[in-house]
C-alpha atoms as a PDB file:
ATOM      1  CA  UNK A   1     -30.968-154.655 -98.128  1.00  0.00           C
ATOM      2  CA  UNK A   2     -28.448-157.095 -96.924  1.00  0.00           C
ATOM      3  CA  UNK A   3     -26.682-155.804 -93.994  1.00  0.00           C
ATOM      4  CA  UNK A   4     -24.102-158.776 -92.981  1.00  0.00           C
ATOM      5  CA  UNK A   5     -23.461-162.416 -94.582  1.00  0.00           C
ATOM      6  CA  UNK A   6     -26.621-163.613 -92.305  1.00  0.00           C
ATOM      7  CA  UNK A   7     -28.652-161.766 -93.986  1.00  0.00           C
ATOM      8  CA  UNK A   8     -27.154-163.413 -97.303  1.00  0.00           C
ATOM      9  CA  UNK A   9     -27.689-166.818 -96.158  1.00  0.00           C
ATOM     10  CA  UNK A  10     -31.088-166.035 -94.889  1.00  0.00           C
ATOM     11  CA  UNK A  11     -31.400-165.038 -98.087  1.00  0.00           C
ATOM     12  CA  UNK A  12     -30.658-168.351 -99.669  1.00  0.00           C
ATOM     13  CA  UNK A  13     -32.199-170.093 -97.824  1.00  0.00           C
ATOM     14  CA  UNK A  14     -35.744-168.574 -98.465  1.00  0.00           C
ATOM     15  CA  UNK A  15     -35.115-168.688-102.470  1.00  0.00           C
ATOM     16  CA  UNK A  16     -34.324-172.847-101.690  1.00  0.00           C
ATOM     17  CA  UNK A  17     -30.651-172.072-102.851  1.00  0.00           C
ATOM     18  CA  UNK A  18     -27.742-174.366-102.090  1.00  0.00           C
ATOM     19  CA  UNK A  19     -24.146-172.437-102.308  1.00  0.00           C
ATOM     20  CA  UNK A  20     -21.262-172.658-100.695  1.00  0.00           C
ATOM     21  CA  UNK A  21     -20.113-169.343 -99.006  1.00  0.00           C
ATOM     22  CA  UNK A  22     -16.317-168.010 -98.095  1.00  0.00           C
ATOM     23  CA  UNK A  23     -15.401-164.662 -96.629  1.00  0.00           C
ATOM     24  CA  UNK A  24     -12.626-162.730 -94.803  1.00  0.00           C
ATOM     25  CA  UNK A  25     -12.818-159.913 -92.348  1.00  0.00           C
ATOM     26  CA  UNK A  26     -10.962-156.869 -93.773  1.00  0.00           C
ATOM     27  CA  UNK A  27     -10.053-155.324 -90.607  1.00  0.00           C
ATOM     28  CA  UNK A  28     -10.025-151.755 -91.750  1.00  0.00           C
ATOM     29  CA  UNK A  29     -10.858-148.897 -90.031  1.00  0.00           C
ATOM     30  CA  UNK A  30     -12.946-145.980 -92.093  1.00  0.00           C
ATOM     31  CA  UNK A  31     -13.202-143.517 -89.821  1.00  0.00           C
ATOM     32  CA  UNK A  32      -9.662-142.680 -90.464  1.00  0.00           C
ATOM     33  CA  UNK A  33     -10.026-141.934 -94.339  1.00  0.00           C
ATOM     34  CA  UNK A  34     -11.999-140.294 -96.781  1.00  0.00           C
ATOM     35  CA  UNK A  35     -15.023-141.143 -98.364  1.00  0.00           C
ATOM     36  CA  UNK A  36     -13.339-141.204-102.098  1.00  0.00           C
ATOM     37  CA  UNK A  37     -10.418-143.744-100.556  1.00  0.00           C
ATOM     38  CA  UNK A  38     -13.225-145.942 -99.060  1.00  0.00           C
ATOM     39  CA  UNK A  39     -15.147-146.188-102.566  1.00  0.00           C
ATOM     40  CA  UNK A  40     -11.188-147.049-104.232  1.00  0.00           C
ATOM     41  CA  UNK A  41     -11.399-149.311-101.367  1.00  0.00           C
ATOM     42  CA  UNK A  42     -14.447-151.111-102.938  1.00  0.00           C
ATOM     43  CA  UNK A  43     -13.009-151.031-106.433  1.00  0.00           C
ATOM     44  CA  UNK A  44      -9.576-152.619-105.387  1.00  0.00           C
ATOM     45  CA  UNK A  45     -11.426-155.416-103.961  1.00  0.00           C
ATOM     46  CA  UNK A  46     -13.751-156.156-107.059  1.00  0.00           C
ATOM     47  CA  UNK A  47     -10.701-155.987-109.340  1.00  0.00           C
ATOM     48  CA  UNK A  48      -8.756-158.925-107.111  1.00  0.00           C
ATOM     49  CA  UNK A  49     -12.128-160.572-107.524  1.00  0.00           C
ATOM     50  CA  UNK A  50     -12.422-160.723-110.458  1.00  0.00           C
ATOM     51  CA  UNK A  51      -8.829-161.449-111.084  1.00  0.00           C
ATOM     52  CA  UNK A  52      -8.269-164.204-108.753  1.00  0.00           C
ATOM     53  CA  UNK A  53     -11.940-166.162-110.324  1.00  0.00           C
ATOM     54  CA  UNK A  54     -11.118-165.214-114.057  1.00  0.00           C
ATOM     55  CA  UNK A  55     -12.164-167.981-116.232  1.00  0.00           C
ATOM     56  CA  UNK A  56     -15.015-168.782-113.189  1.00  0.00           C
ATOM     57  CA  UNK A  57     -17.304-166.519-113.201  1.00  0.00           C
ATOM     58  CA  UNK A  58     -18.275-163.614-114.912  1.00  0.00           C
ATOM     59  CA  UNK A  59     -20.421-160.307-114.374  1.00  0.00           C
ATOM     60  CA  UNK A  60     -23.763-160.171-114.254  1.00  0.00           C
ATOM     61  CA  UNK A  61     -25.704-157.590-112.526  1.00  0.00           C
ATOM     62  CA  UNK A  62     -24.427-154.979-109.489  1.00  0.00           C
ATOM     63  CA  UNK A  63     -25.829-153.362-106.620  1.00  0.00           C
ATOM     64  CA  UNK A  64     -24.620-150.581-105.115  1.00  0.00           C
ATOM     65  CA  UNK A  65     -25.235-149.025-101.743  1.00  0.00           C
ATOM     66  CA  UNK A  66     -24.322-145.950-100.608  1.00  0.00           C
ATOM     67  CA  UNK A  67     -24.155-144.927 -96.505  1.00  0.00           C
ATOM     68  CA  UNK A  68     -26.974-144.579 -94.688  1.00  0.00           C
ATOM     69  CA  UNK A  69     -28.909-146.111 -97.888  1.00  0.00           C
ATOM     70  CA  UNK A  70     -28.974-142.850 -99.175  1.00  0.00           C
ATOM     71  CA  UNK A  71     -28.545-144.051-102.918  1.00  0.00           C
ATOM     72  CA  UNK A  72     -29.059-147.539-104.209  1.00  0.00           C
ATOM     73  CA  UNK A  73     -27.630-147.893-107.979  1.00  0.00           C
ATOM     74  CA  UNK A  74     -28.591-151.019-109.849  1.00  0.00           C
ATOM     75  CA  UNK A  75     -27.251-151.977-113.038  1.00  0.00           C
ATOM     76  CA  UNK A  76     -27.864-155.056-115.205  1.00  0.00           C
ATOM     77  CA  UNK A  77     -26.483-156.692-118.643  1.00  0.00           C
ATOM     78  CA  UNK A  78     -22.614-156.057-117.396  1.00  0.00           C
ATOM     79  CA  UNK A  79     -20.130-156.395-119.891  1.00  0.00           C
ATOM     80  CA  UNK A  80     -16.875-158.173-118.626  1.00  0.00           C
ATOM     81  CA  UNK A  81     -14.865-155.985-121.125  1.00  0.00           C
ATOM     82  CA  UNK A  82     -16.178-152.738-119.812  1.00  0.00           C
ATOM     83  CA  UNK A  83     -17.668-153.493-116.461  1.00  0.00           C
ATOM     84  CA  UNK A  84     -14.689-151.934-114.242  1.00  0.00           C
ATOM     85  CA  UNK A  85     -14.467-148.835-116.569  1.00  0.00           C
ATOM     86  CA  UNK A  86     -18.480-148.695-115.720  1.00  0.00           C
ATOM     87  CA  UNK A  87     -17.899-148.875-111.828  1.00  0.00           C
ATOM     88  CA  UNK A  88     -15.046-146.396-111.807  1.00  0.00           C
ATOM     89  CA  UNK A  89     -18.059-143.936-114.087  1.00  0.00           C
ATOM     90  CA  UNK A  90     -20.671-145.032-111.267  1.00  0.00           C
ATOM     91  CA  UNK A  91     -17.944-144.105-108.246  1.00  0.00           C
ATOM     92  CA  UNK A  92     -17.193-140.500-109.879  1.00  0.00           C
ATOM     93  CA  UNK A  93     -20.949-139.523-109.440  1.00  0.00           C
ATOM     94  CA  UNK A  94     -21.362-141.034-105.820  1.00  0.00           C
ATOM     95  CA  UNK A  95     -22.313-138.530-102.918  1.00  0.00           C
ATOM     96  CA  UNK A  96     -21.981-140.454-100.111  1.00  0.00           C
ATOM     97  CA  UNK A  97     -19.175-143.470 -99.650  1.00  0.00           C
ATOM     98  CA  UNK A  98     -19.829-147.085-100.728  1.00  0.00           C
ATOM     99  CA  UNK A  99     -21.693-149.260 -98.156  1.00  0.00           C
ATOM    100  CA  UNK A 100     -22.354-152.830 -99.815  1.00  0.00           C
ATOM    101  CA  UNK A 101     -21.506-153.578-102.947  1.00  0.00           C
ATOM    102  CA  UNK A 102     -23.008-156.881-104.646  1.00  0.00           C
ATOM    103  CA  UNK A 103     -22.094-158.301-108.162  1.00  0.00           C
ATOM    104  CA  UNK A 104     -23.954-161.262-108.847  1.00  0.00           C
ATOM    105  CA  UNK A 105     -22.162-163.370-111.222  1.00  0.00           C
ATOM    106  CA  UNK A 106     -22.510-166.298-113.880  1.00  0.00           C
ATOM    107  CA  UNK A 107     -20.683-169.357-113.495  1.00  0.00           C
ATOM    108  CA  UNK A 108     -18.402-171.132-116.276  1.00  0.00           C
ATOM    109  CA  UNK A 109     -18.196-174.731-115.322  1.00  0.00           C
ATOM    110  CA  UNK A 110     -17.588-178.624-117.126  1.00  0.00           C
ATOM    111  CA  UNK A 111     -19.932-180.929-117.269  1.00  0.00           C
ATOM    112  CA  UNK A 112     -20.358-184.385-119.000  1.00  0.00           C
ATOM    113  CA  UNK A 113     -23.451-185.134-121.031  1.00  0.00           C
ATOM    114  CA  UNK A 114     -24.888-188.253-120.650  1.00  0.00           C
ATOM    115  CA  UNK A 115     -25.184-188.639-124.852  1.00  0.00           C
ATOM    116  CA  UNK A 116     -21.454-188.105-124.883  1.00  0.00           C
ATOM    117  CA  UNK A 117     -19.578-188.711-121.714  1.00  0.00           C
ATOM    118  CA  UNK A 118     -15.852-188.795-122.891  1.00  0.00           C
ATOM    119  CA  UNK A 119     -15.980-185.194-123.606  1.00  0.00           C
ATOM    120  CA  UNK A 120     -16.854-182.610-121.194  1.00  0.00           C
ATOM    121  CA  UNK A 121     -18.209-179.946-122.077  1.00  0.00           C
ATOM    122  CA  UNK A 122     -17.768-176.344-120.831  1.00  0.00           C
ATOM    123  CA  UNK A 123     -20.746-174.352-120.442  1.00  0.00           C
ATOM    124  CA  UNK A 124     -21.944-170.853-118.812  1.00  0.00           C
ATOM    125  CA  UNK A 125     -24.998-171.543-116.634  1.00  0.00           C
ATOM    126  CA  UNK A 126     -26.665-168.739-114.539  1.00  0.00           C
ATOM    127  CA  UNK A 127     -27.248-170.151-111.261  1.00  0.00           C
ATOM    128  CA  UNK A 128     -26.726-168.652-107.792  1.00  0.00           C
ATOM    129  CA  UNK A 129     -23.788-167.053-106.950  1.00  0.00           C
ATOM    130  CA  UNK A 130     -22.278-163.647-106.434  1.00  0.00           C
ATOM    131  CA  UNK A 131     -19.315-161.577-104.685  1.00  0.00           C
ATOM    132  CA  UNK A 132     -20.435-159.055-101.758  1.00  0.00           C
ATOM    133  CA  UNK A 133     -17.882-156.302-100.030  1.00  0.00           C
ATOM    134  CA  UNK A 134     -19.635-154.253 -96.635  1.00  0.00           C
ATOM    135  CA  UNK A 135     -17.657-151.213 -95.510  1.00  0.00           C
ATOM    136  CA  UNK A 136     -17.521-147.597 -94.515  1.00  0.00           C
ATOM    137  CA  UNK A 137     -17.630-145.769 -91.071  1.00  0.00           C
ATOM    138  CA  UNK A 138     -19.712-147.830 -89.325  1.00  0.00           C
ATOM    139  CA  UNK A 139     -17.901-151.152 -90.360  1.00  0.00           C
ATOM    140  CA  UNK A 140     -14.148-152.911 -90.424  1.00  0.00           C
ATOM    141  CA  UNK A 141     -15.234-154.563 -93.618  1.00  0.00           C
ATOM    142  CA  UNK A 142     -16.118-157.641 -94.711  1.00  0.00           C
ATOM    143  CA  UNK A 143     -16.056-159.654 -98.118  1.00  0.00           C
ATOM    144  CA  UNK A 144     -17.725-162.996 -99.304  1.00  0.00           C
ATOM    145  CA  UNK A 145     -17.820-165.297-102.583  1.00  0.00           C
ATOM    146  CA  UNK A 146     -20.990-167.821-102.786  1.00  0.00           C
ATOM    147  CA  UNK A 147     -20.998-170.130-105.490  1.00  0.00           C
ATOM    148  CA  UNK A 148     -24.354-172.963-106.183  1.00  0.00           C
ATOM    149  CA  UNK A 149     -23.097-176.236-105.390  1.00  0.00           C
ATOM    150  CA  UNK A 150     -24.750-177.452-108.518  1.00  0.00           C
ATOM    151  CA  UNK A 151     -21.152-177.913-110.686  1.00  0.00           C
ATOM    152  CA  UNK A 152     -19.779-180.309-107.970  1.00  0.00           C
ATOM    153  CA  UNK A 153     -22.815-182.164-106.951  1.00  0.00           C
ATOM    154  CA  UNK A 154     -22.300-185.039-109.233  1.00  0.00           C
ATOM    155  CA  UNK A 155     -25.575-186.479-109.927  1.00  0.00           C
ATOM    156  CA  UNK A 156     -25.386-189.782-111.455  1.00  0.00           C
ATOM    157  CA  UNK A 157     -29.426-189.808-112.591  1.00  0.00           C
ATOM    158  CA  UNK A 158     -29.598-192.131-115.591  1.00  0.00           C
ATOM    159  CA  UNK A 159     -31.073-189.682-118.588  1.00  0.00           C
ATOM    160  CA  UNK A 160     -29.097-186.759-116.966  1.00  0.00           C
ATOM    161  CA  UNK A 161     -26.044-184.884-117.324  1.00  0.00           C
ATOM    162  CA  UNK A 162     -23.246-185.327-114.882  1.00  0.00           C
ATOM    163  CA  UNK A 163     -21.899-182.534-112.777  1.00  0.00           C
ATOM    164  CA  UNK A 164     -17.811-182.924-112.537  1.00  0.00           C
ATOM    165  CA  UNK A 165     -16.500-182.199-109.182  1.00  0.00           C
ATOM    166  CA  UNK A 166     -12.987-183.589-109.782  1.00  0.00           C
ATOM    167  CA  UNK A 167     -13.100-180.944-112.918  1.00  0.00           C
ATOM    168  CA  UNK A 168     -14.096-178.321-111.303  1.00  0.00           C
ATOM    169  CA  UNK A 169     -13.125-178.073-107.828  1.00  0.00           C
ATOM    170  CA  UNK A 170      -9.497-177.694-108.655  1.00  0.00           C
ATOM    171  CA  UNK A 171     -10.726-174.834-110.763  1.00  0.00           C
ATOM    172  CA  UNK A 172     -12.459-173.248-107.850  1.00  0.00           C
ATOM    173  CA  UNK A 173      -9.603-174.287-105.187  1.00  0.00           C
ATOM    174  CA  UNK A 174      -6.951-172.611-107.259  1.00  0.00           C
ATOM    175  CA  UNK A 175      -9.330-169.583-107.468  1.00  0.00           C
ATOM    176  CA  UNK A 176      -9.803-168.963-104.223  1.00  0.00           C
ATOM    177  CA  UNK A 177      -6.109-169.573-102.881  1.00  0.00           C
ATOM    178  CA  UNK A 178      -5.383-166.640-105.962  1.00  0.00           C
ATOM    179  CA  UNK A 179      -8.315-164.814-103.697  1.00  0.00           C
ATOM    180  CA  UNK A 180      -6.118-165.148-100.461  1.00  0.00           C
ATOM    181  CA  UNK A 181      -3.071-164.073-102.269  1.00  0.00           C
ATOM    182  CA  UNK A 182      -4.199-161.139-104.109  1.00  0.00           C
ATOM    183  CA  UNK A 183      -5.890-159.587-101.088  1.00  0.00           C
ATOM    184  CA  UNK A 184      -3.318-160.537 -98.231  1.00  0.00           C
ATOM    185  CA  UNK A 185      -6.478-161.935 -96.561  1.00  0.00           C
ATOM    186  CA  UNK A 186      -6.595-165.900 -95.183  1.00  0.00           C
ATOM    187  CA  UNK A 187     -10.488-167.075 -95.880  1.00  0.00           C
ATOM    188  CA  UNK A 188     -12.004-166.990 -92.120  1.00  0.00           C
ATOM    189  CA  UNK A 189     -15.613-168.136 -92.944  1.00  0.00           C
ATOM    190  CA  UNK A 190     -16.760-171.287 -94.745  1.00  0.00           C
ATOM    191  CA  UNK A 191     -20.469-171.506 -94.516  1.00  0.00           C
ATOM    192  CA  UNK A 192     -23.124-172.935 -96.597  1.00  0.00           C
ATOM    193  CA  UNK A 193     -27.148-172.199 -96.817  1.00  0.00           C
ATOM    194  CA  UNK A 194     -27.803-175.692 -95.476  1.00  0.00           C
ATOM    195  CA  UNK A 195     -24.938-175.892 -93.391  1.00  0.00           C
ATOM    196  CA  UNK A 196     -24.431-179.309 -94.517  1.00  0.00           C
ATOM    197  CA  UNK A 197     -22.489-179.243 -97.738  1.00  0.00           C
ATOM    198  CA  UNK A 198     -19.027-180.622 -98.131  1.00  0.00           C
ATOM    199  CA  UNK A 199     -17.244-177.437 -97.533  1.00  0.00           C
ATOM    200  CA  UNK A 200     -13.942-176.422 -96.638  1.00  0.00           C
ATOM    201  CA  UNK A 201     -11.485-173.458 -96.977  1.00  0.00           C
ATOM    202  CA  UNK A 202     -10.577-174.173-100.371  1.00  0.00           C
ATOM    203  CA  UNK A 203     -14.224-175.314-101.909  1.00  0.00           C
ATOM    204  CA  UNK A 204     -16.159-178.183-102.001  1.00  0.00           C
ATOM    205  CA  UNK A 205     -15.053-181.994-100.550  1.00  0.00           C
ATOM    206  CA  UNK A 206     -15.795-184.811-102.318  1.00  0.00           C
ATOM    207  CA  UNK A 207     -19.603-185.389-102.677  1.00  0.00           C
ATOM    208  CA  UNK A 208     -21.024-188.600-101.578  1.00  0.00           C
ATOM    209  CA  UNK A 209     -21.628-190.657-104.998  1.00  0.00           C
ATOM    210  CA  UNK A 210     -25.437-190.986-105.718  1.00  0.00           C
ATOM    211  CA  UNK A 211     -26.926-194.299-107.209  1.00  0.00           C
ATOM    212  CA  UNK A 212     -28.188-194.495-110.370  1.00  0.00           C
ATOM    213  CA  UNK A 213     -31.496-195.733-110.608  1.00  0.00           C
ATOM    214  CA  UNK A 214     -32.631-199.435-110.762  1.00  0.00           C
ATOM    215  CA  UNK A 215     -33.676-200.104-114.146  1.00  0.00           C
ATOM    216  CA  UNK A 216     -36.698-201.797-114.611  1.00  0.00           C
ATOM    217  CA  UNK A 217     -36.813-205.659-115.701  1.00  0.00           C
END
């Protein structure tokens, strides 16, 4: 069970996982309201998720923790027509309030195929990445988006296809500035699971250029 975005990134970095990780403190105190406005809570912040990152990611499986642990729902094959109707149906049975929630997502990205590189291609690829929300009495809340840093590492491997960071990094920038504005929140932490990837507030920096390979005479 992950209790805080160290845990995450421990996490990562035993699976050999490079993302890049951004998160906001909520500030919110719990104490002072009820367990069904703390789960609403939870909800409001998936659906500015998954509003801000529309056309980025979409559902793939969820975790859900109660408080105190005292019920862990999982739920895989998530529909992205249906999935908030089927978290609203999961909250309605819920004893206890939310404690972490985790939706682990798949990523729409470009790319450009080395048999065709004038047209990129758009593609869904399951790699790492995934929203997490803490909260409840114990906590002032605390949300983070991780995405692999496979999309913007552009790889320039003769035989290989070519990762497009100037394609999508303004896709994720824009996302994530939508992220700021539809939760009132300014992004706090930028972190990574080696803690050497070109982050910054708003994504990925420019990658350093790899060489392609010396070809054989």
């Amino acid at each position: 069970m992950l209790t805080s975005l160290e845990d995450y990134l421990a996490e990562t970095i035993t699976k050999k996982q490079m993302v890049g990780t951004w998160g906001f403190n909520s500030n919110r105190d719990f104490s002072k309201i009820s367990p069904e406005e703390t789960n609403v809570w939870f909800f409001e912040q998936v659906f500015n998720f998954l509003r801000s990152f529309f056309g980025l990611v979409l559902p793939d499986n969820m975790e859900i923790i109660t408080y105190n642990a005292t019920q862990h729902i999982k739920k895989e094959n998530l529909e992205q027509q249906t999935f908030l109707d089927e978290l609203m149906l999961i909250m309605k049975n819920l004893k206890e309030p939310m404690w972490t929630l985790r939706l682990n997502l798949n990523l729409i990205g470009f790319l450009r195929t080395h048999h065709d590189p004038d047209n990129p291609v758009r593609i869904q690829i399951q790699e790492p990445s995934s929203f997490i929300v803490w909260g409840g009495p114990d906590e002032t809340g605390f949300e983070n988006f991780s995405i692999s840093y496979t999309l913007f590492n552009e790889s320039l491997m003769e035989g290989s296809d070519e990762m497009l960071w100037s394609v999508n990094q303004p896709i994720l920038e824009k996302a994530l500035k939508k992220w700021e504005a539809q939760t009132g929140h300014s992004i706090e932490i930028v972190d990574s699971s080696t803690g050497a990837l070109p982050t910054f507030r708003h994504g990925f920096k420019p990658p350093a250029r790899a060489r392609a390979p010396a070809r054989r005479r």
